[in-house]
N, C-alpha and C. Protein backbone atom coordinates (compact mmCIF):
# COMPACT_ATOMS: atom_id res chain seq x y z
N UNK A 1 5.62 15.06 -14.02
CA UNK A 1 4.30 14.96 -13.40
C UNK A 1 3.24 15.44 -14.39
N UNK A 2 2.32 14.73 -14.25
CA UNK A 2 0.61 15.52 -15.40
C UNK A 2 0.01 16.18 -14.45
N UNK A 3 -0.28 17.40 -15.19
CA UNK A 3 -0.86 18.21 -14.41
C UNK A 3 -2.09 18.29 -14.47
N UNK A 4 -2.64 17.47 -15.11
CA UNK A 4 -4.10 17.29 -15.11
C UNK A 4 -4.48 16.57 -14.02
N UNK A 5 -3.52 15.49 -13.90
CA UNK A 5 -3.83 14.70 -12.87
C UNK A 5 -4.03 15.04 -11.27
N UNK A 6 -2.79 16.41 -11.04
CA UNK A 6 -2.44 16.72 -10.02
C UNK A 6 -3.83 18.32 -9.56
N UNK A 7 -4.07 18.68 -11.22
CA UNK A 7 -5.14 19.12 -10.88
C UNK A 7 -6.76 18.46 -10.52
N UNK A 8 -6.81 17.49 -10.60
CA UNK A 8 -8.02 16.43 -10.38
C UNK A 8 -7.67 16.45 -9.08
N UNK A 9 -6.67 15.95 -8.07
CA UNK A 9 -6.59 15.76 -7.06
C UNK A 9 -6.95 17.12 -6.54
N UNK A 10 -6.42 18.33 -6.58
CA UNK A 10 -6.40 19.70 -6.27
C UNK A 10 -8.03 20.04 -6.30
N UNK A 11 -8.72 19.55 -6.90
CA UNK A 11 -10.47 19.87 -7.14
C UNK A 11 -11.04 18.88 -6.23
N UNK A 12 -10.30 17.95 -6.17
CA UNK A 12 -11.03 16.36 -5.10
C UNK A 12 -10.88 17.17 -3.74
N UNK A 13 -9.71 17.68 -3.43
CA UNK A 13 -9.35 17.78 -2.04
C UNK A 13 -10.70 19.47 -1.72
N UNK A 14 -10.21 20.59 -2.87
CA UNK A 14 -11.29 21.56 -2.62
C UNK A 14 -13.36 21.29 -2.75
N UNK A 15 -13.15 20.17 -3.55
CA UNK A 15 -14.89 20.11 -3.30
C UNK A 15 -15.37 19.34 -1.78
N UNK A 16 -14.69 18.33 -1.58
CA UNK A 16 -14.76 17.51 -0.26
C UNK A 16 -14.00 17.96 0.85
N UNK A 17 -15.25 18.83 1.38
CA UNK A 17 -14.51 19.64 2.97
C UNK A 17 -14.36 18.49 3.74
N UNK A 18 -14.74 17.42 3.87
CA UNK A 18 -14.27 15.97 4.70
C UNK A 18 -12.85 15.57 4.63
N UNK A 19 -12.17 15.88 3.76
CA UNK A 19 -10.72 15.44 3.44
C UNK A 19 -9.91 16.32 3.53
N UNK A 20 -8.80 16.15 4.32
CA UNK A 20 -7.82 17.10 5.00
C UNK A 20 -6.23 17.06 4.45
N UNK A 21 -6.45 15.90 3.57
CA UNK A 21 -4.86 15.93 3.34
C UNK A 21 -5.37 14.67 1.91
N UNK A 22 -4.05 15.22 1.02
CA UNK A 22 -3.84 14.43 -0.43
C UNK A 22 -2.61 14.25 0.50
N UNK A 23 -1.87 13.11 0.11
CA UNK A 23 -0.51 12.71 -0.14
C UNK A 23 0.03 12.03 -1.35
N UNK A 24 0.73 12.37 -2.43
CA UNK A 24 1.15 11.53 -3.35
C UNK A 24 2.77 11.60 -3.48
N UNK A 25 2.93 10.10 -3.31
CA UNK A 25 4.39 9.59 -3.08
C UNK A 25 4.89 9.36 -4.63
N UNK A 26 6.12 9.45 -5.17
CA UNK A 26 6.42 9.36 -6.72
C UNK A 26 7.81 7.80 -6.03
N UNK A 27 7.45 7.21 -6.99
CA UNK A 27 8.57 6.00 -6.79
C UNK A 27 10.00 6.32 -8.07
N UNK A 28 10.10 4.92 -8.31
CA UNK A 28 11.50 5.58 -9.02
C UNK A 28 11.02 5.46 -10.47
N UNK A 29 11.77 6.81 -10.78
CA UNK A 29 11.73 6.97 -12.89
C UNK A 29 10.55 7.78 -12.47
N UNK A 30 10.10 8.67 -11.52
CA UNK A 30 8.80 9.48 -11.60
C UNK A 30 7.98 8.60 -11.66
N UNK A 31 7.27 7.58 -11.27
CA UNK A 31 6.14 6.88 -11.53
C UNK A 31 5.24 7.36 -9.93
N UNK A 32 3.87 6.82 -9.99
CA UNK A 32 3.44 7.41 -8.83
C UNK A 32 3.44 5.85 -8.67
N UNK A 33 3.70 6.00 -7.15
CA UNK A 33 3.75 5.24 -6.26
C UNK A 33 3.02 4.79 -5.02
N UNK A 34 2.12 5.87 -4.88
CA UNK A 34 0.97 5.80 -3.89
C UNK A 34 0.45 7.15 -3.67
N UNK A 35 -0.93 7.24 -3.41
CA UNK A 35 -1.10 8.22 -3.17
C UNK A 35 -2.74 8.13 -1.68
N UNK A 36 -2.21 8.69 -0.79
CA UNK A 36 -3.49 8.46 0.32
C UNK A 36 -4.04 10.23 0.64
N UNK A 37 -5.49 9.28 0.88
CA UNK A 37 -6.17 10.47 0.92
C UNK A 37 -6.79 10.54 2.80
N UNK A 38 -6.80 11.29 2.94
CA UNK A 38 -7.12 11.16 4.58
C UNK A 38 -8.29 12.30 4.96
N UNK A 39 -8.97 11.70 5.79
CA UNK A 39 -9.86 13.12 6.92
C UNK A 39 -9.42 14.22 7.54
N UNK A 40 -9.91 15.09 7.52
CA UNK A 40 -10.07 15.86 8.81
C UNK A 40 -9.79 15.77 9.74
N UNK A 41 -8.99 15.44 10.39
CA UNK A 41 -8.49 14.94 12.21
C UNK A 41 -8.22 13.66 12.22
N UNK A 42 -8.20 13.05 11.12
CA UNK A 42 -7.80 11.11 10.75
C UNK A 42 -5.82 11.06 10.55
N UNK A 43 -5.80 9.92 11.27
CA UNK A 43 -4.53 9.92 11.02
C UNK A 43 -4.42 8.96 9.81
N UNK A 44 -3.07 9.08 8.88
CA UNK A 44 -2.75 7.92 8.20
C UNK A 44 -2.65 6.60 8.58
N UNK A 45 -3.11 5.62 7.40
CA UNK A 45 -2.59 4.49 7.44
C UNK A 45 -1.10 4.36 7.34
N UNK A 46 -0.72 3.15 8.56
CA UNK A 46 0.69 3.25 8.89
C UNK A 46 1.22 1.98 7.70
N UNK A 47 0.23 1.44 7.21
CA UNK A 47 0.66 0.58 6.32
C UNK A 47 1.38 0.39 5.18
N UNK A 48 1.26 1.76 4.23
CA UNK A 48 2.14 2.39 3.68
C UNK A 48 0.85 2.01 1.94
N UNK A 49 -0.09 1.39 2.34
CA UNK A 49 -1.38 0.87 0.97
C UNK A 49 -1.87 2.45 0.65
N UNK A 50 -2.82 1.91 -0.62
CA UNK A 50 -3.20 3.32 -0.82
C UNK A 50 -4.84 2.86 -0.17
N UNK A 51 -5.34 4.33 0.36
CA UNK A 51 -5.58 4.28 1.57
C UNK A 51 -6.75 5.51 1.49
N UNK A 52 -8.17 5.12 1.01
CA UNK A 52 -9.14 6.57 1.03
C UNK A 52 -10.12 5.65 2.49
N UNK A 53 -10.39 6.73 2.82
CA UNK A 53 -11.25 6.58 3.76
C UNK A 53 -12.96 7.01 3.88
N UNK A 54 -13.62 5.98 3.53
CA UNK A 54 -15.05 6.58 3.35
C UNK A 54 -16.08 7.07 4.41
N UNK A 55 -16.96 8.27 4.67
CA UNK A 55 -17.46 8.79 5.67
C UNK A 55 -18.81 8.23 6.27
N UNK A 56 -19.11 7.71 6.93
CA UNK A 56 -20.56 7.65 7.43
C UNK A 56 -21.14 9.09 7.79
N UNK A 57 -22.61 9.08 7.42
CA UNK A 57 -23.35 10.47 7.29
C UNK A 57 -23.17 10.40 8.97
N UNK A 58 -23.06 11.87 9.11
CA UNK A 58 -23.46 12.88 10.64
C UNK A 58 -24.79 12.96 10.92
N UNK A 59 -24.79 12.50 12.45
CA UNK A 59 -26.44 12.56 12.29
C UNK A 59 -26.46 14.01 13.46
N UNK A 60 -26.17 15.12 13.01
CA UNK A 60 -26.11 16.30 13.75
C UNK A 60 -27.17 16.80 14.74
N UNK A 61 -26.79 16.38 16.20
CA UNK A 61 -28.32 16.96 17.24
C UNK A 61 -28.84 15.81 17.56
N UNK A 62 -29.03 14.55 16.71
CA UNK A 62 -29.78 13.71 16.62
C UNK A 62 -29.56 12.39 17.57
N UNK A 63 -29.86 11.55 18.50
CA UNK A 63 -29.77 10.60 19.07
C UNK A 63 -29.57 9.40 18.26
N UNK A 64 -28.71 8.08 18.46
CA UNK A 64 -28.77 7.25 17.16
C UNK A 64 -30.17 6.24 17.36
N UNK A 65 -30.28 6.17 16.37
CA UNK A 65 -31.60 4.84 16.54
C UNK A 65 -31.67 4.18 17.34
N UNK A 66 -32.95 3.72 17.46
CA UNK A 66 -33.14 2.16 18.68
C UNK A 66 -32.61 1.28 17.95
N UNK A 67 -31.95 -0.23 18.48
CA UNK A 67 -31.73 -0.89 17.82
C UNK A 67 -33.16 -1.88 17.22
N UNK A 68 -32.62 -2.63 16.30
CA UNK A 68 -34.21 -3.59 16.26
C UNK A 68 -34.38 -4.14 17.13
N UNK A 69 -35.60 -4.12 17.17
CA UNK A 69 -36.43 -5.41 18.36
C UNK A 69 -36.58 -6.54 18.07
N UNK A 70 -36.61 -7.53 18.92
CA UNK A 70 -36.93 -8.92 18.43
C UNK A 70 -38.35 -9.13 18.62
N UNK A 71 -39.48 -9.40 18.06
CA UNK A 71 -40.41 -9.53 18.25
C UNK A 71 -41.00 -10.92 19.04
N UNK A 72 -41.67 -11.46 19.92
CA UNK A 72 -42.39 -12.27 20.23
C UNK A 72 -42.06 -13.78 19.60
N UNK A 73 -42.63 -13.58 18.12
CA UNK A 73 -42.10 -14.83 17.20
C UNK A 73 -41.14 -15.12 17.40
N UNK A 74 -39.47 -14.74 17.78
CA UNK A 74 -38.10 -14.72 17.86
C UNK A 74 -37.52 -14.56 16.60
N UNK A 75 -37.93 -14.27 15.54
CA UNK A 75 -37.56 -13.41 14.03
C UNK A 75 -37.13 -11.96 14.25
N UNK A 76 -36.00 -11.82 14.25
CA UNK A 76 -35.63 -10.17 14.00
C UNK A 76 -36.18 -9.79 13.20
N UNK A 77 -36.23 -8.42 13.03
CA UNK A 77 -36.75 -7.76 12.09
C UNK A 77 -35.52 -6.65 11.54
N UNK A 78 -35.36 -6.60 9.99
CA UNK A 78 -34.59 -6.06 9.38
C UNK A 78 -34.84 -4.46 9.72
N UNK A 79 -33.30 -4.08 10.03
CA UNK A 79 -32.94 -2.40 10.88
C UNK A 79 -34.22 -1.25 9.40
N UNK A 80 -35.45 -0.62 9.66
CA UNK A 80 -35.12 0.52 8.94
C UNK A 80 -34.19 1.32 7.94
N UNK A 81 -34.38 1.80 7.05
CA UNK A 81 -33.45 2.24 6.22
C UNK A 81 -32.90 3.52 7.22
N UNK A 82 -33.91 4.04 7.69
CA UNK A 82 -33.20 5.48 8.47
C UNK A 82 -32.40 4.79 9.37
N UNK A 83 -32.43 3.75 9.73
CA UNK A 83 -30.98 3.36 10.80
C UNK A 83 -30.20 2.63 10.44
N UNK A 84 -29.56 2.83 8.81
CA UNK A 84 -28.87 2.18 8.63
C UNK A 84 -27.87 3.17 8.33
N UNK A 85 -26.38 2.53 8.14
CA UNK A 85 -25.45 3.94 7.94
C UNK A 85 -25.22 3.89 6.70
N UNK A 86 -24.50 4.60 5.97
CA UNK A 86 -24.03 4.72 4.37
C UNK A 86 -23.10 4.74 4.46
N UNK A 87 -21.90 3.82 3.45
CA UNK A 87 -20.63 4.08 3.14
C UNK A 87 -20.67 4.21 1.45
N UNK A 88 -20.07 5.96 1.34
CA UNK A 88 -19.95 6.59 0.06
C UNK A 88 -18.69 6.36 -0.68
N UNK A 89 -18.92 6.93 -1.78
CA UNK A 89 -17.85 6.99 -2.62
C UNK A 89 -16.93 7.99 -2.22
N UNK A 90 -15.82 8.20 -1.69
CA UNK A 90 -15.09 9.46 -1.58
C UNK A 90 -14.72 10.20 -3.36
N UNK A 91 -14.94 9.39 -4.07
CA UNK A 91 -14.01 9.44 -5.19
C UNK A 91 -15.33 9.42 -6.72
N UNK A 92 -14.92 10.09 -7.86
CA UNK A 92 -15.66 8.98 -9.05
C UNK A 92 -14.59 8.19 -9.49
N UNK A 93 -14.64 7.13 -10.21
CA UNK A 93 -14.25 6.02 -10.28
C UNK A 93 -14.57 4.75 -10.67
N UNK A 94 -13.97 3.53 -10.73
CA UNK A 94 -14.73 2.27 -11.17
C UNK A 94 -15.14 1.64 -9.71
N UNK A 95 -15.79 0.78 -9.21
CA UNK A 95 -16.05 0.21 -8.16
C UNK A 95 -15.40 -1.52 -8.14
N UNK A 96 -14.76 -2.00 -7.77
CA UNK A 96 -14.69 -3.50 -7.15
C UNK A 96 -14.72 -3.71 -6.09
N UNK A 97 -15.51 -4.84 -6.60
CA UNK A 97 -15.81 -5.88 -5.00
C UNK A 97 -14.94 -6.31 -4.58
N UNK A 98 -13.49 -6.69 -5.07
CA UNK A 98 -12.56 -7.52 -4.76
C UNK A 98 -11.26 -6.94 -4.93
N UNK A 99 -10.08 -7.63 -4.54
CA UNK A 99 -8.71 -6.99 -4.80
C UNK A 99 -8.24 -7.81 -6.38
N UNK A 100 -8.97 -8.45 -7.07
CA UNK A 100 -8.52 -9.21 -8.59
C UNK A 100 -9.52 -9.46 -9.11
N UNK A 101 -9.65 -9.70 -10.60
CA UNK A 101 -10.97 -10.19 -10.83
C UNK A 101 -10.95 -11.49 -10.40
N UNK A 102 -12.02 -12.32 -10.28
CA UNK A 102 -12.68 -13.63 -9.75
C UNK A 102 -12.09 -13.42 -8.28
N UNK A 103 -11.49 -12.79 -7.51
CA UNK A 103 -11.44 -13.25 -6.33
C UNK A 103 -12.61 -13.18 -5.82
N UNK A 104 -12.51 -13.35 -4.27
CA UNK A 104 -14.51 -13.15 -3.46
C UNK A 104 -13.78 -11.81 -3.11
N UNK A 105 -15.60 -11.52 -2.79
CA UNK A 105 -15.69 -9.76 -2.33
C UNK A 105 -15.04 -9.36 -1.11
N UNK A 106 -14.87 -8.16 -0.94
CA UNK A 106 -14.27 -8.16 0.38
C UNK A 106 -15.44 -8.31 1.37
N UNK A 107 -16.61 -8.15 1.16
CA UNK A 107 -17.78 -7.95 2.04
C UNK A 107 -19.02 -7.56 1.02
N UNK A 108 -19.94 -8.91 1.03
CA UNK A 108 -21.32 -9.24 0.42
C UNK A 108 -22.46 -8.55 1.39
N UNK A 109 -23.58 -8.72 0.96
CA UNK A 109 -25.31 -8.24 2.16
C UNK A 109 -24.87 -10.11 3.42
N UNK A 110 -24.93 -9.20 4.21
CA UNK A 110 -24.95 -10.35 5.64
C UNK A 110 -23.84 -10.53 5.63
N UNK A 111 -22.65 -9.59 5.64
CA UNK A 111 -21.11 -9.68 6.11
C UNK A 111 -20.70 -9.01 6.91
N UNK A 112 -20.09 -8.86 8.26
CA UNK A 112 -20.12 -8.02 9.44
C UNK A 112 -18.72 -7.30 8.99
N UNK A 113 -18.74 -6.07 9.27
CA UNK A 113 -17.56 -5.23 8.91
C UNK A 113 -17.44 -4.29 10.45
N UNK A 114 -16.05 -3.92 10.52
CA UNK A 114 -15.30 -3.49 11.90
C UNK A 114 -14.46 -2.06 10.89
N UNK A 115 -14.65 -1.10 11.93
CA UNK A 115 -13.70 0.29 11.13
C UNK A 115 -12.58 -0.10 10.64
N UNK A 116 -12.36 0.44 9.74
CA UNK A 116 -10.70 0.44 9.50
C UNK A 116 -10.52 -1.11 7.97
N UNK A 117 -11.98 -1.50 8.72
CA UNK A 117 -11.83 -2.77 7.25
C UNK A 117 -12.02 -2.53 5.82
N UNK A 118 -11.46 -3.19 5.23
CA UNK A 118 -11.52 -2.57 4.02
C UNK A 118 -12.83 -3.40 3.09
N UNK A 119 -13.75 -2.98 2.35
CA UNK A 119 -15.13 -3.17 2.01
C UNK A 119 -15.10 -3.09 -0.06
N UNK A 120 -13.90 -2.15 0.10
CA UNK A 120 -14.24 -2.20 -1.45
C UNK A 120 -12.69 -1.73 -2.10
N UNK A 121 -12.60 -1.62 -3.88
CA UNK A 121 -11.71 -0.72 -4.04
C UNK A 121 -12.60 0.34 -5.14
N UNK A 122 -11.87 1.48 -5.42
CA UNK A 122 -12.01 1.86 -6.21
C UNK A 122 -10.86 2.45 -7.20
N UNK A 123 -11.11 2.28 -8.26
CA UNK A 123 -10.11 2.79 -9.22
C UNK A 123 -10.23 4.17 -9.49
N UNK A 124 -9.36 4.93 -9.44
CA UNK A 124 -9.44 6.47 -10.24
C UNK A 124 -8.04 6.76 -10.20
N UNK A 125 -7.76 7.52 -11.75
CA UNK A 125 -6.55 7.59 -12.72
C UNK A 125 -5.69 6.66 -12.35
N UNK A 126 -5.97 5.22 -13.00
CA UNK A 126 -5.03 4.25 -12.53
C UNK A 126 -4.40 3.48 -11.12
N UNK A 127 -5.12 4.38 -10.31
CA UNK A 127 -4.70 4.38 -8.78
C UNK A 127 -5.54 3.05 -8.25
N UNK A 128 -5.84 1.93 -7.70
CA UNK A 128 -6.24 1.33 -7.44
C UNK A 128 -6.33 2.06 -5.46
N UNK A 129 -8.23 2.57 -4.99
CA UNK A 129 -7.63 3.31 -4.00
C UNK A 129 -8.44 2.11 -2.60
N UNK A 130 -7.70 1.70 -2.36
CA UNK A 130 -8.83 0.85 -0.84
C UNK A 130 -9.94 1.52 0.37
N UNK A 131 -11.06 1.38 -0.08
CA UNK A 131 -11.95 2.26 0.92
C UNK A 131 -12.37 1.36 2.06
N UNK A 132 -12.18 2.17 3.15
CA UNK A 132 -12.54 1.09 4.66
C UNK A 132 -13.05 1.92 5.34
N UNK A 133 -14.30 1.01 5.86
CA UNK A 133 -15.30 1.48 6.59
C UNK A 133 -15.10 1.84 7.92
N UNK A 134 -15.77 2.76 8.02
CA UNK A 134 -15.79 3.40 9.48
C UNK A 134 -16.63 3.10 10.41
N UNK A 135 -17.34 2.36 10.37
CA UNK A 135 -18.45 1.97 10.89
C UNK A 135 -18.58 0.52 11.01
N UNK A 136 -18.94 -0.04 12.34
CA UNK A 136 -19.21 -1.81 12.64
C UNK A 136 -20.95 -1.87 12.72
N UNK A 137 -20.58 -3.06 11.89
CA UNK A 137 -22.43 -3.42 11.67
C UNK A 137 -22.21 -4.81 10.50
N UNK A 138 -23.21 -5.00 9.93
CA UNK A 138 -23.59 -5.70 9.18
C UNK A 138 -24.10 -5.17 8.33
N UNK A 139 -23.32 -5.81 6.96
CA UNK A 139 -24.00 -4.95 5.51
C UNK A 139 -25.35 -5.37 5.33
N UNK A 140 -25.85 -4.86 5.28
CA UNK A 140 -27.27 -5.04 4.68
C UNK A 140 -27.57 -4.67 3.19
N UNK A 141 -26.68 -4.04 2.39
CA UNK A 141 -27.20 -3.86 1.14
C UNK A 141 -26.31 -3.22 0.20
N UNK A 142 -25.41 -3.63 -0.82
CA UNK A 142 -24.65 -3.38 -1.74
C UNK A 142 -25.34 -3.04 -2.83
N UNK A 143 -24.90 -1.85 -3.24
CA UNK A 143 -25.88 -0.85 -4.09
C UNK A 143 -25.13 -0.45 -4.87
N UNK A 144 -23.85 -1.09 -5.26
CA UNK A 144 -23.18 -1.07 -6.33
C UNK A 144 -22.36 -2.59 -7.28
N UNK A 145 -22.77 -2.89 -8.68
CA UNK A 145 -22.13 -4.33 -9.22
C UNK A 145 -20.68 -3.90 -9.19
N UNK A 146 -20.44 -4.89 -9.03
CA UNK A 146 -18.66 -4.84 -9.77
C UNK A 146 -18.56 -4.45 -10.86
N UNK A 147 -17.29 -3.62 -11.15
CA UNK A 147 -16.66 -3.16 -12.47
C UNK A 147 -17.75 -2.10 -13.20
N UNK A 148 -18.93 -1.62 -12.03
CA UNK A 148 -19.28 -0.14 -12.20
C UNK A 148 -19.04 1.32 -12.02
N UNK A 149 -19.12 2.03 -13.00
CA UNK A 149 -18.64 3.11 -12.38
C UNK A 149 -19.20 3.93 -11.28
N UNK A 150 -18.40 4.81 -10.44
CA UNK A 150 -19.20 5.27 -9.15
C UNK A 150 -19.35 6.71 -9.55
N UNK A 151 -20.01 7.40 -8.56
CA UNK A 151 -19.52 9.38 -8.50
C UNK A 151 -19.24 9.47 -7.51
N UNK A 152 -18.88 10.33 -7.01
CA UNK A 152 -18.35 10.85 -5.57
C UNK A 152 -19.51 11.41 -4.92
N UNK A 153 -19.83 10.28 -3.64
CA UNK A 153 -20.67 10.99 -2.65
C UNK A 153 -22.17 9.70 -2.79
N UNK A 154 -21.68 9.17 -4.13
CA UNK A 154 -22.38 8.02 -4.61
C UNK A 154 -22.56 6.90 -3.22
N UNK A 155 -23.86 6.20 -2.67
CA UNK A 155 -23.68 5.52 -1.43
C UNK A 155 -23.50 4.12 -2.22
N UNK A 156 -22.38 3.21 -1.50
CA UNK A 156 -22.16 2.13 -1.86
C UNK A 156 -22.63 1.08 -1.32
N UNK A 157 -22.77 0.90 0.35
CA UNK A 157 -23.12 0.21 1.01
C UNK A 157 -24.14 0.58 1.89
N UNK A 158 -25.19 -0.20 3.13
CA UNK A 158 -25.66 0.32 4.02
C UNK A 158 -25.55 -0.87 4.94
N UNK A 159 -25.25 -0.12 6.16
CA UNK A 159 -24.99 -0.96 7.25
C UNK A 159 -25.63 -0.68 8.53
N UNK A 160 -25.78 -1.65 8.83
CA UNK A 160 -26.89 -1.76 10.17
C UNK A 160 -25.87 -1.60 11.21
N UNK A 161 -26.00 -0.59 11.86
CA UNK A 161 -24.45 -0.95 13.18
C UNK A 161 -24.80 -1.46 14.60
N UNK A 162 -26.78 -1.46 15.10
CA UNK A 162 -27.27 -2.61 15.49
C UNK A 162 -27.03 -3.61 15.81
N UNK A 163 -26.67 -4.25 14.62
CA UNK A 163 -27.23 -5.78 14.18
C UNK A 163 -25.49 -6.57 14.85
């Protein structure tokens, strides 16, 4: 095992009080084989993928937004930024849109996403990790290119859960 590596995870899990559990599985000849990262009171994916889970901000005390109104004209009007949600980086890392290069994204601006779906990957130490959203809405705004690097806590998406 590298212990650099296992210390990176050991600093991921102590800076992010959101995350309650590392798991890293070793396959055969010592190779790693998966490794999932989970919440606070979240259960694992039963799927056996590697598996981070990204947080929508707490809106603590706070009532959630009105939704938009339709105005008169019958043109919606695009949700406010304050009512839109954020899906972060759990991780630093590279960012893809997709599971290969040239495939399509998992989810573009005007793509409806349901919890548990998966929205992006990110790479860190070789790990290819799948982040899925917690939150149903419609993306409204991808704020990261492909094959960029991210930071942790970095917002990737914003989603209208409205719409």
């Amino acid at each position: 095992m590298n212990l650099d590596i296992i210390a990176q995870l050991v600093r991921m899990l102590k800076d992010a009080p959101e995350l309650g559990a590392i798991e890293v599985r070793r396959g055969l000849f010592g190779s790693w084989s998966s490794v999932r990262v989970t919440k606070v009171g979240h259960q694992a994916n039963a799927g056996g993928q590697h598996v981070v889970v990204a947080q929508a901000p707490a809106m603590a005390g706070s009532p959630l937004p009105p939704p938009a109104v339709e105005p008169a004209g019958g043109r919606r009007e695009v949700a406010a930024p304050a009512q839109l949600l954020e899906i972060k980086s759990p991780m630093v890392g590279t960012f893809y849109t997709g599971p290969e290069p040239g495939a399509e994204p998992y989810v573009k601006a005007g793509s409806r996403v349901a919890p548990r779906q998966v929205v992006c990957i990110i790479e860190a130490m070789k790990i290819m990790n799948e982040i899925e959203s917690e939150v149903a809405g419609v993306v409204r705004e991808v704020l990261v290119e492909n094959s960029q690097p991210v930071e942790f806590g970095q917002t990737l998406f914003r989603v209208d859960p409205h719409a």
